[in-house]
PDB file of N, CA and C in Angstrom:
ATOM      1  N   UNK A   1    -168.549 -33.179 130.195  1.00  0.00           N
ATOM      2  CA  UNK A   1    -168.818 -32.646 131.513  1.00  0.00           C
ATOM      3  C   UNK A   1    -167.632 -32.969 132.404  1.00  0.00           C
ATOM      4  N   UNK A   2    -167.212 -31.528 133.013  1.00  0.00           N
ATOM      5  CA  UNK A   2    -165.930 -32.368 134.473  1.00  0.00           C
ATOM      6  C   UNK A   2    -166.790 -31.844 135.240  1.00  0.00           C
ATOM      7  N   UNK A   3    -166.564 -33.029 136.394  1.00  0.00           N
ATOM      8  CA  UNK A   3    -167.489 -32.069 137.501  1.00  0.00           C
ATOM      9  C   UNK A   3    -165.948 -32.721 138.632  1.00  0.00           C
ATOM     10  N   UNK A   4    -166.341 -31.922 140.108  1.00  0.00           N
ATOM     11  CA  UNK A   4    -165.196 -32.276 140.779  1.00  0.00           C
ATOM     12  C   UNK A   4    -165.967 -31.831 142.242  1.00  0.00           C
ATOM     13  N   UNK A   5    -165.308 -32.621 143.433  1.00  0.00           N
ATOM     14  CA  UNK A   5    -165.822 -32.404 144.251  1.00  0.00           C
ATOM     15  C   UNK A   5    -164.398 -33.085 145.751  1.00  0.00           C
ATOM     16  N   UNK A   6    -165.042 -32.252 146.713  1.00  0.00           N
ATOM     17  CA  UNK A   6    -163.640 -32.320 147.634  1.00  0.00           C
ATOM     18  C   UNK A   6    -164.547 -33.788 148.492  1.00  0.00           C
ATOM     19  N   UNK A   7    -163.744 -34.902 149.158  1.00  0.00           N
ATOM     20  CA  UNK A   7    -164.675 -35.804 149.943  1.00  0.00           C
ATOM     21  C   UNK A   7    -165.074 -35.005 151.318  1.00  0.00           C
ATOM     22  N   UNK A   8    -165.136 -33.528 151.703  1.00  0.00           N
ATOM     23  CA  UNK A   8    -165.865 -33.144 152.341  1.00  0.00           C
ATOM     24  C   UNK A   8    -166.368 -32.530 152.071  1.00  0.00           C
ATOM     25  N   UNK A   9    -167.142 -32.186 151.251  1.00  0.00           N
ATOM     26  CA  UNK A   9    -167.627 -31.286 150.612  1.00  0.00           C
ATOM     27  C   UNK A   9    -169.468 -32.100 150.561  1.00  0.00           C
ATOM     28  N   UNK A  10    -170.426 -31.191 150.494  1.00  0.00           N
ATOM     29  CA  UNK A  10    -171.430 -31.705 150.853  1.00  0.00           C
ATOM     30  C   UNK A  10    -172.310 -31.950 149.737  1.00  0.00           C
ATOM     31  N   UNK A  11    -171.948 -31.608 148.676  1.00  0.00           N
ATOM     32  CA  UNK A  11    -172.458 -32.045 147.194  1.00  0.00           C
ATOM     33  C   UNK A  11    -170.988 -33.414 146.757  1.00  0.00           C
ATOM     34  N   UNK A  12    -170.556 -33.943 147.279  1.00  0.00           N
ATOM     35  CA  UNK A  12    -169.803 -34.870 146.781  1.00  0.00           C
ATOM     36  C   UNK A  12    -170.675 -36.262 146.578  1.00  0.00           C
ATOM     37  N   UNK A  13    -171.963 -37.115 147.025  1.00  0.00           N
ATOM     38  CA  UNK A  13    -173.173 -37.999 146.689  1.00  0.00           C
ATOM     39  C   UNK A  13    -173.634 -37.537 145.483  1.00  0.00           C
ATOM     40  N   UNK A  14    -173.548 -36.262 145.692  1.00  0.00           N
ATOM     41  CA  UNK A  14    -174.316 -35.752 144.180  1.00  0.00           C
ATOM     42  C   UNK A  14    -173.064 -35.930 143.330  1.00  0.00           C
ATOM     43  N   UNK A  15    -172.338 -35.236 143.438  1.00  0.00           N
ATOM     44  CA  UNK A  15    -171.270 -35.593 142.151  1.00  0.00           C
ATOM     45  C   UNK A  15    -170.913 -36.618 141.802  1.00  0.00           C
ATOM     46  N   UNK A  16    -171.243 -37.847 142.539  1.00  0.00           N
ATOM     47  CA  UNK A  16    -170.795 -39.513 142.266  1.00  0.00           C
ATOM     48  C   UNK A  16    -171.929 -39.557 141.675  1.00  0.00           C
ATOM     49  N   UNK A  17    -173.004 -39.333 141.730  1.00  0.00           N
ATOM     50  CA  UNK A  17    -174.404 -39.879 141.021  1.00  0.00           C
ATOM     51  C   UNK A  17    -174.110 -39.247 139.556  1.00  0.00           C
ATOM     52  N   UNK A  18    -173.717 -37.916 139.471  1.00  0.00           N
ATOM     53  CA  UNK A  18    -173.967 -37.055 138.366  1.00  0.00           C
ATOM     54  C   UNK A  18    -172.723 -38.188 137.414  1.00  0.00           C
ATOM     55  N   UNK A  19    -171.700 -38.161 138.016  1.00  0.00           N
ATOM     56  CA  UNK A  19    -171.030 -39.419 137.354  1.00  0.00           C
ATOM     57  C   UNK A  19    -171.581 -40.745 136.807  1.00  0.00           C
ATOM     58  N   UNK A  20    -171.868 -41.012 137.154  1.00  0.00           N
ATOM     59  CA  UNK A  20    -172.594 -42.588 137.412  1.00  0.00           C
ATOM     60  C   UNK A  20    -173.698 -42.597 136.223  1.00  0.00           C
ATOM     61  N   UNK A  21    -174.479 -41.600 136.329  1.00  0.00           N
ATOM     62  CA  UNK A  21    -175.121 -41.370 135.484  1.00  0.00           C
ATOM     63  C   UNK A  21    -175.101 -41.055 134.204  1.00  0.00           C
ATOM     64  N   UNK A  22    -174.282 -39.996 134.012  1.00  0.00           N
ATOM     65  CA  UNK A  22    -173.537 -39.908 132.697  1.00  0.00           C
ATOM     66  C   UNK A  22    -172.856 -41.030 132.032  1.00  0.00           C
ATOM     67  N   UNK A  23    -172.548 -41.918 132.483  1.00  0.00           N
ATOM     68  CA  UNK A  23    -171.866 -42.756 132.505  1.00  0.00           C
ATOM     69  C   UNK A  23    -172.847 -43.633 131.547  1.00  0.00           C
ATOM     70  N   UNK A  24    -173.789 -43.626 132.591  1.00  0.00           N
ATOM     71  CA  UNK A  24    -175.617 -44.846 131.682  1.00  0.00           C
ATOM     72  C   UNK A  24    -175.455 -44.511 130.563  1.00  0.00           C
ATOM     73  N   UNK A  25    -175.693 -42.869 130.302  1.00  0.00           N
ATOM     74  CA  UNK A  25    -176.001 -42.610 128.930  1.00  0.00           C
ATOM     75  C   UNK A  25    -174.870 -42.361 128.125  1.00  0.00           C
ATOM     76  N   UNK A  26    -173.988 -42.523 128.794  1.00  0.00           N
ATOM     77  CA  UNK A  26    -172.421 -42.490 127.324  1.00  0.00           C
ATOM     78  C   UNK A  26    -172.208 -41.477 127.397  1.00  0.00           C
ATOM     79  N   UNK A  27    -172.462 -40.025 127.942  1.00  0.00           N
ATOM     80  CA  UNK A  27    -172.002 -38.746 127.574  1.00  0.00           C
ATOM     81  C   UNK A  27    -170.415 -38.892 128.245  1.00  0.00           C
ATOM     82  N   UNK A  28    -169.458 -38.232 127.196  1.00  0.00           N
ATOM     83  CA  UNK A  28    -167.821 -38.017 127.499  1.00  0.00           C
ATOM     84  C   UNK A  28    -168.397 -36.979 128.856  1.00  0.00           C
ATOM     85  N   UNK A  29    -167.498 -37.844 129.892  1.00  0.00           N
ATOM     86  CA  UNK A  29    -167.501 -37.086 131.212  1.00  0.00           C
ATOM     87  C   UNK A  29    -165.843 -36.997 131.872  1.00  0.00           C
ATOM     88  N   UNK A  30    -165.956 -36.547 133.072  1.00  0.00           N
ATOM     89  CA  UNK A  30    -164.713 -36.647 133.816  1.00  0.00           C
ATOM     90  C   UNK A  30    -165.111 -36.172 135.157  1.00  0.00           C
ATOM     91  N   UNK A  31    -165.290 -37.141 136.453  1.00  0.00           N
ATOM     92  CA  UNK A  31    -165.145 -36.811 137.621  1.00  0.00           C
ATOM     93  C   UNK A  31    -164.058 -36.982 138.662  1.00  0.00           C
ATOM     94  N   UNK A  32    -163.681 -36.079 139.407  1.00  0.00           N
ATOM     95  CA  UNK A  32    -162.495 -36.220 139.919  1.00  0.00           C
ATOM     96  C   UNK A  32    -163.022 -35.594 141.473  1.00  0.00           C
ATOM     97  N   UNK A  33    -162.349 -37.023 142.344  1.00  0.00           N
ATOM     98  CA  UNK A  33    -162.629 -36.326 143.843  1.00  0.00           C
ATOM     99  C   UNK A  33    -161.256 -36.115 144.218  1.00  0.00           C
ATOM    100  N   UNK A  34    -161.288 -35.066 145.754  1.00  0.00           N
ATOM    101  CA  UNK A  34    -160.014 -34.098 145.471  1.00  0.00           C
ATOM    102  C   UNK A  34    -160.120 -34.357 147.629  1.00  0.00           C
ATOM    103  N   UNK A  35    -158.793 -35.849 148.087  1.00  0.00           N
ATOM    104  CA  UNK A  35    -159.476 -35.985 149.318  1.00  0.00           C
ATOM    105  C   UNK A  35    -159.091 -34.822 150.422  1.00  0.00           C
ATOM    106  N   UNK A  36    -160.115 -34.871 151.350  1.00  0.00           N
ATOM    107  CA  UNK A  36    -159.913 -33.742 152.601  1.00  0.00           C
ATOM    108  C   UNK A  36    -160.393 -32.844 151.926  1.00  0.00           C
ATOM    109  N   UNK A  37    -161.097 -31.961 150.619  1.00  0.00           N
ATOM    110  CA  UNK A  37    -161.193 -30.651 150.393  1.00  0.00           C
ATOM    111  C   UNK A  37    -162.268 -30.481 150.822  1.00  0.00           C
ATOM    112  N   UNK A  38    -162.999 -29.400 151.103  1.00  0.00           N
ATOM    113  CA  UNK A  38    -164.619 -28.739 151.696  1.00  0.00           C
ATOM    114  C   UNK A  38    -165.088 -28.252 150.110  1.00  0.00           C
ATOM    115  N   UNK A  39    -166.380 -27.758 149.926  1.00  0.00           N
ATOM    116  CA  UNK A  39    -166.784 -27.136 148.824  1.00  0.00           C
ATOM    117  C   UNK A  39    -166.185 -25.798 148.516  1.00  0.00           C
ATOM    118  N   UNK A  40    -166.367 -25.602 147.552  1.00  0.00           N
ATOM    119  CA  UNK A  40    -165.663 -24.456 146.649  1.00  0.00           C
ATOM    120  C   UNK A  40    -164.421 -24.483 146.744  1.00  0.00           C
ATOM    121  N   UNK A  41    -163.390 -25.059 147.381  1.00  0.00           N
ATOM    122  CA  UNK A  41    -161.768 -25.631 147.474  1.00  0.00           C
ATOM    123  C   UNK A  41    -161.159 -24.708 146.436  1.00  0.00           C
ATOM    124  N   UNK A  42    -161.733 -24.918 144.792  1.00  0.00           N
ATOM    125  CA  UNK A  42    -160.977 -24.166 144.006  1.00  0.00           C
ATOM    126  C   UNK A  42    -160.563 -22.842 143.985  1.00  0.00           C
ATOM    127  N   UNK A  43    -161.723 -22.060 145.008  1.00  0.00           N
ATOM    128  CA  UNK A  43    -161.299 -20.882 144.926  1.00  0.00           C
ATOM    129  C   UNK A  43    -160.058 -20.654 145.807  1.00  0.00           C
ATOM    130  N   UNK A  44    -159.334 -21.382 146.961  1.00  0.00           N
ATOM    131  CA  UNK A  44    -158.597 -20.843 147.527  1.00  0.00           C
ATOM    132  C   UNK A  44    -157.225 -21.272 146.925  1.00  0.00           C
ATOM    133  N   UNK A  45    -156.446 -20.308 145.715  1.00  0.00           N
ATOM    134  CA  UNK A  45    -155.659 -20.764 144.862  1.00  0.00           C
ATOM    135  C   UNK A  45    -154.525 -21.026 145.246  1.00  0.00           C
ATOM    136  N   UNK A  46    -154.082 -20.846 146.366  1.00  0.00           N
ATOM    137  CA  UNK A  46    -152.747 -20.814 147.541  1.00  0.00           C
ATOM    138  C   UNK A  46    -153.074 -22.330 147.978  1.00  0.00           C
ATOM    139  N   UNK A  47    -153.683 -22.789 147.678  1.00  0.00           N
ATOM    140  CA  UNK A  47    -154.113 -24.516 147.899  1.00  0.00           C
ATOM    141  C   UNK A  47    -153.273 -25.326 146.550  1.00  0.00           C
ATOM    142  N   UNK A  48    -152.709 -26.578 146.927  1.00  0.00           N
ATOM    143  CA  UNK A  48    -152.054 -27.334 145.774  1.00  0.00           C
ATOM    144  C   UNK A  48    -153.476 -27.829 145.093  1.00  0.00           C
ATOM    145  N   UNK A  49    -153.960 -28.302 145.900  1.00  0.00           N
ATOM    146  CA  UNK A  49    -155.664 -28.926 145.056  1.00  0.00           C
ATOM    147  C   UNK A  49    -156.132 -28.162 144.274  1.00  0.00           C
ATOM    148  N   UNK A  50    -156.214 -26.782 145.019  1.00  0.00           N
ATOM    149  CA  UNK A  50    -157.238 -25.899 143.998  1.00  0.00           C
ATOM    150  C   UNK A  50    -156.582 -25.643 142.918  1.00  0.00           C
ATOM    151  N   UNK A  51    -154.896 -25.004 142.993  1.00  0.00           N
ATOM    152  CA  UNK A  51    -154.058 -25.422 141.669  1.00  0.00           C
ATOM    153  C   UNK A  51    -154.054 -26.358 140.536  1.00  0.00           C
ATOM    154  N   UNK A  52    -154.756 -27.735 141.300  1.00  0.00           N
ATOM    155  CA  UNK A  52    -154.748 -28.769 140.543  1.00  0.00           C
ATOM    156  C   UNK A  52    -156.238 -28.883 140.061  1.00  0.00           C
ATOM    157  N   UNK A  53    -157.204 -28.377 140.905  1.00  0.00           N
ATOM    158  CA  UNK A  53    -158.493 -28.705 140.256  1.00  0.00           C
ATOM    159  C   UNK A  53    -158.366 -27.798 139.021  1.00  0.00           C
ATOM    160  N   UNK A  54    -158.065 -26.453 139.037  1.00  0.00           N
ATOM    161  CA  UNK A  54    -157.995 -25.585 138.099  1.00  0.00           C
ATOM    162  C   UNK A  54    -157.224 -25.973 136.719  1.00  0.00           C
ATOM    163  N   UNK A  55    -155.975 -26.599 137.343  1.00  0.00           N
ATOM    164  CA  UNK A  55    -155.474 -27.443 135.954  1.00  0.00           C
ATOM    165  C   UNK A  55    -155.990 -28.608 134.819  1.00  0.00           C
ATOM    166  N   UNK A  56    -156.419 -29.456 135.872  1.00  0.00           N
ATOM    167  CA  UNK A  56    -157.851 -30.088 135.153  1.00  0.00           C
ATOM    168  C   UNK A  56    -158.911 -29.420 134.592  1.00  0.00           C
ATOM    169  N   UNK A  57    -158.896 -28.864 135.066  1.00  0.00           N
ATOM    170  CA  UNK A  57    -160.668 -28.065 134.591  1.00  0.00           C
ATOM    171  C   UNK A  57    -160.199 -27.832 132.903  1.00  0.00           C
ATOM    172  N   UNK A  58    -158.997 -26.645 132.821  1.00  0.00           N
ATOM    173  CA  UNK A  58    -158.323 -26.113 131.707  1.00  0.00           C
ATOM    174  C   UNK A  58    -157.972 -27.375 130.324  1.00  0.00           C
ATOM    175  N   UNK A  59    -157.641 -28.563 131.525  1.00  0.00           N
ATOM    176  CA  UNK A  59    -156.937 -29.558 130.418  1.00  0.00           C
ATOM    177  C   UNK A  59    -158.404 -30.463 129.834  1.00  0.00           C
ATOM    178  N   UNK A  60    -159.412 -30.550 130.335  1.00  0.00           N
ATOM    179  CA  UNK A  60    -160.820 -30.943 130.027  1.00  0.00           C
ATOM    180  C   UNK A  60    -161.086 -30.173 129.055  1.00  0.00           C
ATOM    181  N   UNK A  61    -161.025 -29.267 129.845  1.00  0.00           N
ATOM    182  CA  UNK A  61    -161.430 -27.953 128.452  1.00  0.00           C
ATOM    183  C   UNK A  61    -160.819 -28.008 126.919  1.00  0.00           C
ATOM    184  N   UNK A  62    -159.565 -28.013 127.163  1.00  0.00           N
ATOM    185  CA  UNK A  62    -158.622 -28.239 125.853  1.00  0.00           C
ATOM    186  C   UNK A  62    -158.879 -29.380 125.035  1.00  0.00           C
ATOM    187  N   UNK A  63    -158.946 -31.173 125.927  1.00  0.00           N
ATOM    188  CA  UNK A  63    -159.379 -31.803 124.874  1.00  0.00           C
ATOM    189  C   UNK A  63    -160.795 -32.263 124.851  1.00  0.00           C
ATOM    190  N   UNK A  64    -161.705 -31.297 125.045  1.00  0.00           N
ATOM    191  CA  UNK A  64    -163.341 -31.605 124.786  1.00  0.00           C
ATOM    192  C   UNK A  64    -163.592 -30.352 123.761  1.00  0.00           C
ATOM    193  N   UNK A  65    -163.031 -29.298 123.911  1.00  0.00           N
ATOM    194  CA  UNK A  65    -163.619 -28.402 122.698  1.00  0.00           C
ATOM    195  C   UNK A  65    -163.076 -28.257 121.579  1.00  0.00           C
ATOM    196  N   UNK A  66    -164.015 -27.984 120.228  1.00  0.00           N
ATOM    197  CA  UNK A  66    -163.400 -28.068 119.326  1.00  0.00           C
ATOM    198  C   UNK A  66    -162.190 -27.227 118.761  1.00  0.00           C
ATOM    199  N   UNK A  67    -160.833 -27.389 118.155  1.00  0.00           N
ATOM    200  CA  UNK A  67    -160.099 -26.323 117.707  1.00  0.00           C
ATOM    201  C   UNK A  67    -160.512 -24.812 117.456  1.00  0.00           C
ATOM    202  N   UNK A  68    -159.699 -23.826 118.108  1.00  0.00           N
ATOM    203  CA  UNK A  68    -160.408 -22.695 117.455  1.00  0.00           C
ATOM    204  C   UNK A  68    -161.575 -21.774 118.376  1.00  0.00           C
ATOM    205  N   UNK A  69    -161.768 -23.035 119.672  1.00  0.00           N
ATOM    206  CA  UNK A  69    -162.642 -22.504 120.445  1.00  0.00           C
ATOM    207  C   UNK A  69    -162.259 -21.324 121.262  1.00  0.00           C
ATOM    208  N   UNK A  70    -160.891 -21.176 121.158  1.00  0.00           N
ATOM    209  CA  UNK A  70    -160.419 -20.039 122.340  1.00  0.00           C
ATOM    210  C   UNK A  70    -160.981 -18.463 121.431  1.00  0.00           C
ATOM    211  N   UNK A  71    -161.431 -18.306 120.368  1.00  0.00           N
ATOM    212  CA  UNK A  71    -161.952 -17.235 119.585  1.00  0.00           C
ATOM    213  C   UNK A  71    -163.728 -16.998 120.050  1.00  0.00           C
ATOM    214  N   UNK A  72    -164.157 -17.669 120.596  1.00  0.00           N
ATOM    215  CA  UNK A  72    -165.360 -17.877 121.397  1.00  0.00           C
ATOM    216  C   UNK A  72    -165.529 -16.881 122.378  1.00  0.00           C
ATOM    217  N   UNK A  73    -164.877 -16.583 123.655  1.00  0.00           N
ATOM    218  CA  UNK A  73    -165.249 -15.698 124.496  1.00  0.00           C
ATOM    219  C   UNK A  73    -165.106 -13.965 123.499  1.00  0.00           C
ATOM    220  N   UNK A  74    -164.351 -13.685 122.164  1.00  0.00           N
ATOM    221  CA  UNK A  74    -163.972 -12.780 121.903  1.00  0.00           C
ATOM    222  C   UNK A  74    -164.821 -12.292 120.419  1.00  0.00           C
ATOM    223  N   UNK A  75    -165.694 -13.235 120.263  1.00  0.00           N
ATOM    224  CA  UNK A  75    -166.367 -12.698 118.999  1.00  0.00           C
ATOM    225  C   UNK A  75    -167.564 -12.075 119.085  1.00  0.00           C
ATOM    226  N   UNK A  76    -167.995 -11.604 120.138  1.00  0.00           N
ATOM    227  CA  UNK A  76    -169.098 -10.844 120.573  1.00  0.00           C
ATOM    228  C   UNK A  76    -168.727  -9.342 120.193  1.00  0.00           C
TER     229      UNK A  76
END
């Protein structure tokens, strides 16, 4: 799980818990706070943050799924 959240952003309590929690039960996680951003931050891509949340997101992605996974969105 990545979850990510800006410290103004109004689900950021929740995203420390959702951390915290995962955490109890051992699931491979990754939370990352991103300071000064508001919610949804990532979408405004002209932002260095949202650049960077997006880069994380991708690099989570890469080493949590298994090899081979990029054939996934295309075998339908």
């Amino acid at each position: 799980v990545f979850a990510f959240a800006g410290t103004r952003d109004p689900v950021l309590v929740d995203t420390r818990r959702l951390g915290a929690a995962l955490a109890r039960l051992g699931v491979a996680h990754r939370v990352r706070i991103y300071p000064g951003e508001l919610h949804a931050f990532h979408a405004l891509v002209w932002r260095r943050q949202a650049r960077q949340s997006w880069r994380e997101t991708f690099d989570f992605l890469a080493e949590s799924l298994p090899s081979g996974s990029d054939r996934l969105a295309t075998s339908r």
